[in-house]
Structure formats: structure tokens, C-alpha cells
N, C-alpha and C. Protein backbone atom coordinates (compact mmCIF):
# COMPACT_ATOMS: atom_id res chain seq x y z
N UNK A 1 -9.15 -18.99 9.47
CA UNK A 1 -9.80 -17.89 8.78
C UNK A 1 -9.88 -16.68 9.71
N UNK A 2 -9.94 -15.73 8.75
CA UNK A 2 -9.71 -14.41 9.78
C UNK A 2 -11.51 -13.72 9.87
N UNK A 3 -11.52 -13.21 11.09
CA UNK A 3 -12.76 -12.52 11.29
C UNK A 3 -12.97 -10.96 10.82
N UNK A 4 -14.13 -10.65 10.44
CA UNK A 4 -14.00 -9.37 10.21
C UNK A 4 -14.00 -8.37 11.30
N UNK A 5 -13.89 -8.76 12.73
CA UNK A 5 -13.53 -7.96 13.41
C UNK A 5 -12.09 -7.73 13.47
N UNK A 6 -10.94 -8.65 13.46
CA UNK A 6 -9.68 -9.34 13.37
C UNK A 6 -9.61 -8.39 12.09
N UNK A 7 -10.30 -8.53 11.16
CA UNK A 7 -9.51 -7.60 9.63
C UNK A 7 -9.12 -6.17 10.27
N UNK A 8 -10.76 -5.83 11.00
CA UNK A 8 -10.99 -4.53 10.97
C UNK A 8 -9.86 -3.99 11.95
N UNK A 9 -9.31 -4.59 13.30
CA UNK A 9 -8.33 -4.13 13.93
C UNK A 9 -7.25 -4.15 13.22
N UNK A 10 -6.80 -4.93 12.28
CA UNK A 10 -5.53 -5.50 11.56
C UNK A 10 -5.42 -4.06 10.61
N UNK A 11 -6.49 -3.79 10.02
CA UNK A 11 -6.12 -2.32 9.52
C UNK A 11 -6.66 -1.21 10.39
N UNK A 12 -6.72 -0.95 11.02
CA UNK A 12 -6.35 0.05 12.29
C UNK A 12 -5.24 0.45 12.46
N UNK A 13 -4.68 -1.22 12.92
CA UNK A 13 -3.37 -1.11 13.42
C UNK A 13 -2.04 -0.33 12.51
N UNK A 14 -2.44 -1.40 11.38
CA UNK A 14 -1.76 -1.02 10.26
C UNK A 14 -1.84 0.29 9.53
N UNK A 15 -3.05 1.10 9.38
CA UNK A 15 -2.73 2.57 8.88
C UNK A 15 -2.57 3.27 9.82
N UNK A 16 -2.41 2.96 11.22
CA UNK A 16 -2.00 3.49 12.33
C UNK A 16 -0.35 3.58 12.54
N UNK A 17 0.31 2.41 11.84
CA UNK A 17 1.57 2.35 11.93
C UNK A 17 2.20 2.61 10.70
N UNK A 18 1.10 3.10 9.73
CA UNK A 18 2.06 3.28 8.57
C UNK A 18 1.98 5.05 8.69
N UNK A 19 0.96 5.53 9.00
CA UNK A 19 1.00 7.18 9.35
C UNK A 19 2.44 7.35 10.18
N UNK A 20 1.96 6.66 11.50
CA UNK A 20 3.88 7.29 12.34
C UNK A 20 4.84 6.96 11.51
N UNK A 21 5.20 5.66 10.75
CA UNK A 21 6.32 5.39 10.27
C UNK A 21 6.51 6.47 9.21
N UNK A 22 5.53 7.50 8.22
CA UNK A 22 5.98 8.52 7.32
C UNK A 22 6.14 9.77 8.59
N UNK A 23 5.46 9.66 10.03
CA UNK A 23 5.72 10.57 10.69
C UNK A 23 4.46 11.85 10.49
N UNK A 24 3.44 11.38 9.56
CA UNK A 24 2.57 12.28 9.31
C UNK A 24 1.31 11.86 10.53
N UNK A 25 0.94 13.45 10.95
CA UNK A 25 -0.08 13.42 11.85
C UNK A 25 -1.50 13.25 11.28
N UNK A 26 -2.10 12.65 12.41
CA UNK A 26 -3.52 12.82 11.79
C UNK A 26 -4.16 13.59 11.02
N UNK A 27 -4.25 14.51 11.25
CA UNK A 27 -5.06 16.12 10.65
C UNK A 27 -3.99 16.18 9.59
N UNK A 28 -2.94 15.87 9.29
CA UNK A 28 -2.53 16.25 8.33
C UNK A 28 -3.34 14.66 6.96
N UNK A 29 -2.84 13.89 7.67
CA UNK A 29 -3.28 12.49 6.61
C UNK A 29 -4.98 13.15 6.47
N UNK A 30 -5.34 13.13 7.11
CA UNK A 30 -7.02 13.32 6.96
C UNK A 30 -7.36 14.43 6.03
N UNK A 31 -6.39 15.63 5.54
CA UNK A 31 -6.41 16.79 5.19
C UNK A 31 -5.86 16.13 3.40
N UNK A 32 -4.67 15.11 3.73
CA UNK A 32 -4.80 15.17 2.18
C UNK A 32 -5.14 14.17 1.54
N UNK A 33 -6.10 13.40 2.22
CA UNK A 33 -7.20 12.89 1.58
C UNK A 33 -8.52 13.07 1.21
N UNK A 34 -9.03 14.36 2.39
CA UNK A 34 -10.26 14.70 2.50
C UNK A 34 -11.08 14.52 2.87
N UNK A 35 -10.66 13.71 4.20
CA UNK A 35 -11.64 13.64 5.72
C UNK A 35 -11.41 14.16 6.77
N UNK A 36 -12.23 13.77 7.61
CA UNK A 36 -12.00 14.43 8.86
C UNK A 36 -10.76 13.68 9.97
N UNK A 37 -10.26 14.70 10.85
CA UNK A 37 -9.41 13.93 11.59
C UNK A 37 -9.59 12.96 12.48
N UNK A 38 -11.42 13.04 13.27
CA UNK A 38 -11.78 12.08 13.64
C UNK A 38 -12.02 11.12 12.89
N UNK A 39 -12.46 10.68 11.37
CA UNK A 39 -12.72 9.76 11.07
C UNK A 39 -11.10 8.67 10.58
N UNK A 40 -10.36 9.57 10.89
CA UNK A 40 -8.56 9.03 10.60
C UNK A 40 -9.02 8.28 12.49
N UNK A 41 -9.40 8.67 12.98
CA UNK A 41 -8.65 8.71 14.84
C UNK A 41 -9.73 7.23 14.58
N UNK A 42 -10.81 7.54 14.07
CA UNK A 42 -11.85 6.31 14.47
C UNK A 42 -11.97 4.70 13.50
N UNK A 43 -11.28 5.39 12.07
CA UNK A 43 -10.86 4.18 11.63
C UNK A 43 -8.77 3.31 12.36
N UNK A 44 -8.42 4.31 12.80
CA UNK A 44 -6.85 3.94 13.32
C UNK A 44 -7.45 2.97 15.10
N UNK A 45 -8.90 3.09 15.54
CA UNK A 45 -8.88 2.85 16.68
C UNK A 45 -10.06 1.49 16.47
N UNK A 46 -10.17 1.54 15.36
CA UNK A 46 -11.35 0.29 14.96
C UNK A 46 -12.45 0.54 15.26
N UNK A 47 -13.26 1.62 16.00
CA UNK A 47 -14.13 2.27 16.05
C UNK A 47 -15.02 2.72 14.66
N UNK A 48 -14.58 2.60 13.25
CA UNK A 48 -15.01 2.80 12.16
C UNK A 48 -14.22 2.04 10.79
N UNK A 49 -15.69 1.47 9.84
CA UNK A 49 -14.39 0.98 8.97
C UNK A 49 -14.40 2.02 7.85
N UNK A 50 -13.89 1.71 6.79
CA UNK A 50 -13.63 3.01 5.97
C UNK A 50 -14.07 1.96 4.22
N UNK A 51 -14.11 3.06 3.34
CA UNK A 51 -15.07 2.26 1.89
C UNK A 51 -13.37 2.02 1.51
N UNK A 52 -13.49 0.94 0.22
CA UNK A 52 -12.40 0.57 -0.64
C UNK A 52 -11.61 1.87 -0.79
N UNK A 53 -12.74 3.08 -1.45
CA UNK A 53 -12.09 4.21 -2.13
C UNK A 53 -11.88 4.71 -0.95
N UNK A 54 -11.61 4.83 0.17
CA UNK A 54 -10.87 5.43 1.42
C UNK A 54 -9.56 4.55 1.73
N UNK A 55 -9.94 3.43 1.72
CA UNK A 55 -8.87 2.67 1.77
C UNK A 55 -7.37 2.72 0.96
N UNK A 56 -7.99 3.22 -0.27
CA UNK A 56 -6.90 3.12 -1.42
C UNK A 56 -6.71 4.51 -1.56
N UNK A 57 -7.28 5.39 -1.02
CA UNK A 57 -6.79 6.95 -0.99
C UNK A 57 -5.52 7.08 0.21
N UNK A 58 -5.75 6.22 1.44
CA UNK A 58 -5.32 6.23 2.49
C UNK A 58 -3.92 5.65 2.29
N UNK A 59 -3.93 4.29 1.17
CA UNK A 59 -2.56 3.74 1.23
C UNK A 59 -2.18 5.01 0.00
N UNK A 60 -2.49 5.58 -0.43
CA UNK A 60 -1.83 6.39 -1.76
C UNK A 60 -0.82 7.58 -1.02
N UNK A 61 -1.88 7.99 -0.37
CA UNK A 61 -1.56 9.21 0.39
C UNK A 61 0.15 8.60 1.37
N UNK A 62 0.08 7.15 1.92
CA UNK A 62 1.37 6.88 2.86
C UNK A 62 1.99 6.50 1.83
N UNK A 63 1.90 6.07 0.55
CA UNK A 63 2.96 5.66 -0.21
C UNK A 63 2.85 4.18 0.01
N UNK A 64 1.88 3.57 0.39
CA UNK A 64 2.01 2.05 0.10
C UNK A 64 0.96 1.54 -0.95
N UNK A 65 0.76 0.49 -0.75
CA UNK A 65 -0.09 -0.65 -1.44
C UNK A 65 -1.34 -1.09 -1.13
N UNK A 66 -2.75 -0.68 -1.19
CA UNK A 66 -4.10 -0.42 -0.39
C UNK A 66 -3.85 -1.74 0.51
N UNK A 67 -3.26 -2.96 -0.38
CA UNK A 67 -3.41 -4.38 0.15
C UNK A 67 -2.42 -4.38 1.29
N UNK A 68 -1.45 -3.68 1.65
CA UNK A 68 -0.48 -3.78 2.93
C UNK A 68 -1.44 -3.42 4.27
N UNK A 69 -2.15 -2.41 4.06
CA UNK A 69 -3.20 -1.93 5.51
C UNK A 69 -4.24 -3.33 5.54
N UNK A 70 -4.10 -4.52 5.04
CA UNK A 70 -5.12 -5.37 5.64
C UNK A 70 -4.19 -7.00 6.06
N UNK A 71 -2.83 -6.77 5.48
CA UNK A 71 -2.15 -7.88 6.23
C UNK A 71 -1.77 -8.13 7.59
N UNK A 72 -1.92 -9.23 8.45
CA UNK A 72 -1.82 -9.59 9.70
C UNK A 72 -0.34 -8.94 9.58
N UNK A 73 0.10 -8.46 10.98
CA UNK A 73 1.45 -8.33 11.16
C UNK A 73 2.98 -9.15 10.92
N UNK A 74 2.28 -10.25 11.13
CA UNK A 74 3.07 -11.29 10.90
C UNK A 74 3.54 -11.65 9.32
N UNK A 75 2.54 -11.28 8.40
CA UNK A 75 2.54 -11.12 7.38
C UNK A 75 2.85 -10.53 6.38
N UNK A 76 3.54 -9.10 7.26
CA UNK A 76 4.26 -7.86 6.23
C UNK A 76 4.86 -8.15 5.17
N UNK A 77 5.31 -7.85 4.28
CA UNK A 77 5.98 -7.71 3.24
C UNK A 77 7.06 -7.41 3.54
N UNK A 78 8.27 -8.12 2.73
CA UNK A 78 9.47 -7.75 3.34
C UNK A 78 10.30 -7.04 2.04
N UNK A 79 9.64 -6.50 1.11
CA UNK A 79 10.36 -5.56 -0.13
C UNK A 79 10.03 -4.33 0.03
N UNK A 80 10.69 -3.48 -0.59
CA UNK A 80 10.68 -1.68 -0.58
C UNK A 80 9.50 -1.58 -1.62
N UNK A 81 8.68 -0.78 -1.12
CA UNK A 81 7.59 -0.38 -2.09
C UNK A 81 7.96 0.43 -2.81
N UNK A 82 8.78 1.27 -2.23
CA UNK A 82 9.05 2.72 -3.28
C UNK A 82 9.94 1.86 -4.41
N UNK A 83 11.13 1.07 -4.43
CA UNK A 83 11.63 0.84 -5.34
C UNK A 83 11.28 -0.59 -6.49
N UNK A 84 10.19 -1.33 -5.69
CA UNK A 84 9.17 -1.85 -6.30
C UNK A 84 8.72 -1.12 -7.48
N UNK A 85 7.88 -0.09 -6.99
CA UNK A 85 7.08 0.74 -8.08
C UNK A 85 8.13 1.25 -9.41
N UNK A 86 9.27 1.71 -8.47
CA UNK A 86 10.58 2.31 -9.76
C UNK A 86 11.04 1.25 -11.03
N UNK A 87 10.95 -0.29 -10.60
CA UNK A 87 11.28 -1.04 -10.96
C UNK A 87 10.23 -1.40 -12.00
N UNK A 88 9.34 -1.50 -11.51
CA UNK A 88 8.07 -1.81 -12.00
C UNK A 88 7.66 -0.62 -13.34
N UNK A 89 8.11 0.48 -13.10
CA UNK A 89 7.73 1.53 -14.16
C UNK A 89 8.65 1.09 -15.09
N UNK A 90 9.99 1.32 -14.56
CA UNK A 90 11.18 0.55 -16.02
C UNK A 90 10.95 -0.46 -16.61
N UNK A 91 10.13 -1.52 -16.00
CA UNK A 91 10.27 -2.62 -16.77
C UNK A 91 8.68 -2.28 -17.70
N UNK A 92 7.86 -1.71 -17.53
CA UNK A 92 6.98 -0.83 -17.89
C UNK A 92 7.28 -0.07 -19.36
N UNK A 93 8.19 0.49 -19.14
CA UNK A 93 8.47 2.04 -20.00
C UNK A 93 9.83 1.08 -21.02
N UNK A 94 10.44 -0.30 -20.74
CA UNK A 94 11.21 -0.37 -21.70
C UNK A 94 11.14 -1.90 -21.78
N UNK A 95 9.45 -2.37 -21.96
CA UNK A 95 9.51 -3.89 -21.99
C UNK A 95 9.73 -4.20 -23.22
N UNK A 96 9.03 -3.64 -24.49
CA UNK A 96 9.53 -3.94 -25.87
C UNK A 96 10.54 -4.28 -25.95
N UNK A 97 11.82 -3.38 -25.40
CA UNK A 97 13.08 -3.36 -25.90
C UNK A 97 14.00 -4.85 -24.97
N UNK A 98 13.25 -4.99 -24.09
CA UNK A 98 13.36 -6.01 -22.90
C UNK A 98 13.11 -7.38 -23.48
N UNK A 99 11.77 -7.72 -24.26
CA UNK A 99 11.35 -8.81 -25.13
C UNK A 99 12.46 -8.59 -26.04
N UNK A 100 12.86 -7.89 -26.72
CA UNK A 100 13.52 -8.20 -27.88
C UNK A 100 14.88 -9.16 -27.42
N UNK A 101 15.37 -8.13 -26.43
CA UNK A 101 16.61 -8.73 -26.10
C UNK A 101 16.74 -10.04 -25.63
N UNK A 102 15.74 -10.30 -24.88
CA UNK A 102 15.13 -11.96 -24.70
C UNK A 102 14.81 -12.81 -25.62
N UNK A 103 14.50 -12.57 -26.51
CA UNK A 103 14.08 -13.32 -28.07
C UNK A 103 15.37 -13.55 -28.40
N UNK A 104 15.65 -12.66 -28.72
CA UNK A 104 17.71 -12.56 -29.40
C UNK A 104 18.23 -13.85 -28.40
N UNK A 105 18.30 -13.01 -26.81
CA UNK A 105 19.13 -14.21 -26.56
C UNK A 105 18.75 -15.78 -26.74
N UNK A 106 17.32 -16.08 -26.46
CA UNK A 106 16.81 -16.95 -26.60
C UNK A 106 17.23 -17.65 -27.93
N UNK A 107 17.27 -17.39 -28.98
CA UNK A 107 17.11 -17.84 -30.23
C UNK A 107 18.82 -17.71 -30.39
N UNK A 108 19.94 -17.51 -30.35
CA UNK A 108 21.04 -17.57 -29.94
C UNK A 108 21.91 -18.52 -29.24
N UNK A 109 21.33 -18.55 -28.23
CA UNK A 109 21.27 -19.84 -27.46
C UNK A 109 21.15 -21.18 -27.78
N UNK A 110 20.23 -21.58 -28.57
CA UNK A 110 19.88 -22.13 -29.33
C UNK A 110 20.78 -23.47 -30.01
């Protein structure tokens, strides 16, 4: 079992490494979420934890998944988020037509 000190570094680390990996600076992440740059510097250093709704502003703002900033490293995810979501909207925006064609084949098959 993991400790909540262990969480709290684990997302440190992690919105610490997901800011460099978009390449966005502090003051800028902190700016378009609507905190301060110390409280980016003090939750990235485990020095502070941050509420759900910071949390999920924070993964919005890098383009991930609120739930990626609290997985152990070891644990990453190994799929594209961005084309996750793309995928996820299509199958979204044309599931009706998706069931049908599954019924058909299904019953075809048959």
C-alpha cells in the first residue's frame, strides 16, 4: 500500500514531469489555471498538496488525465492520450451507427 506521503511526492514528481515534457514553464502553467507560481513550485516540490479541482485543472491544462499525476512511475500508461480522447469522441459521435452495424453483422452471422 502506498502512503500518503509516497502519493504526495508521486504527484509532484509527476506534474513536474508532465509541465517539462509540454515544455511549459511554471508561471505560465500557474497563469492558465489561476494560481500562483509558487503554489505550481510548492505542489511540483511536495511542499503542498493541491484540492481535486486543482488537480483536474492541472491535468486539463497539460493535456492529460487528472488520474496520470497520481500513478507511481513504474506505472505510466503506455497509450497516447491525445489520440485516446480522438478515438473516444468518434466512437462517441457515431456509436448508433456503430451498434447498428454490429447487430447486422451479428444477426448475419448467424
Amino acid at each position: 500500500m502506498i502512503t500518503i506521503d509516497e502519493m504526495i511526492k508521486v504527484c509532484a514528481a509527476n506534474t513536474k514531469r508532465a509541465r517539462m515534457n509540454k515544455k511549459m514553464t511554471q508561471s505560465f502553467l500557474a497563469e492558465k489555471i489561476g494560481i500562483t507560481e509558487k503554489y505550481v513550485s510548492d505542489i511540483e516540490t511536495g511542499r503542498n498538496t493541491c484540492s481535486l479541482d486543482t488537480l483536474v485543472a492541472i491535468a486539463n491544462a497539460l493535456e492529460i488525465e487528472p488520474y496520470e499525476l497520481l500513478l507511481p512511475e513504474n506505472k505510466a500508461i503506455t497509450y497516447d492520450t491525445r489520440r485516446t480522447k480522438i478515438v473516444m469522441k468518434q466512437l462517441k459521435d457515431n456509436f448508433s451507427e456503430m451498434v447498428d452495424t454490429l447487430s447486422n453483422f451479428l444477426e448475419n452471422s448467424q
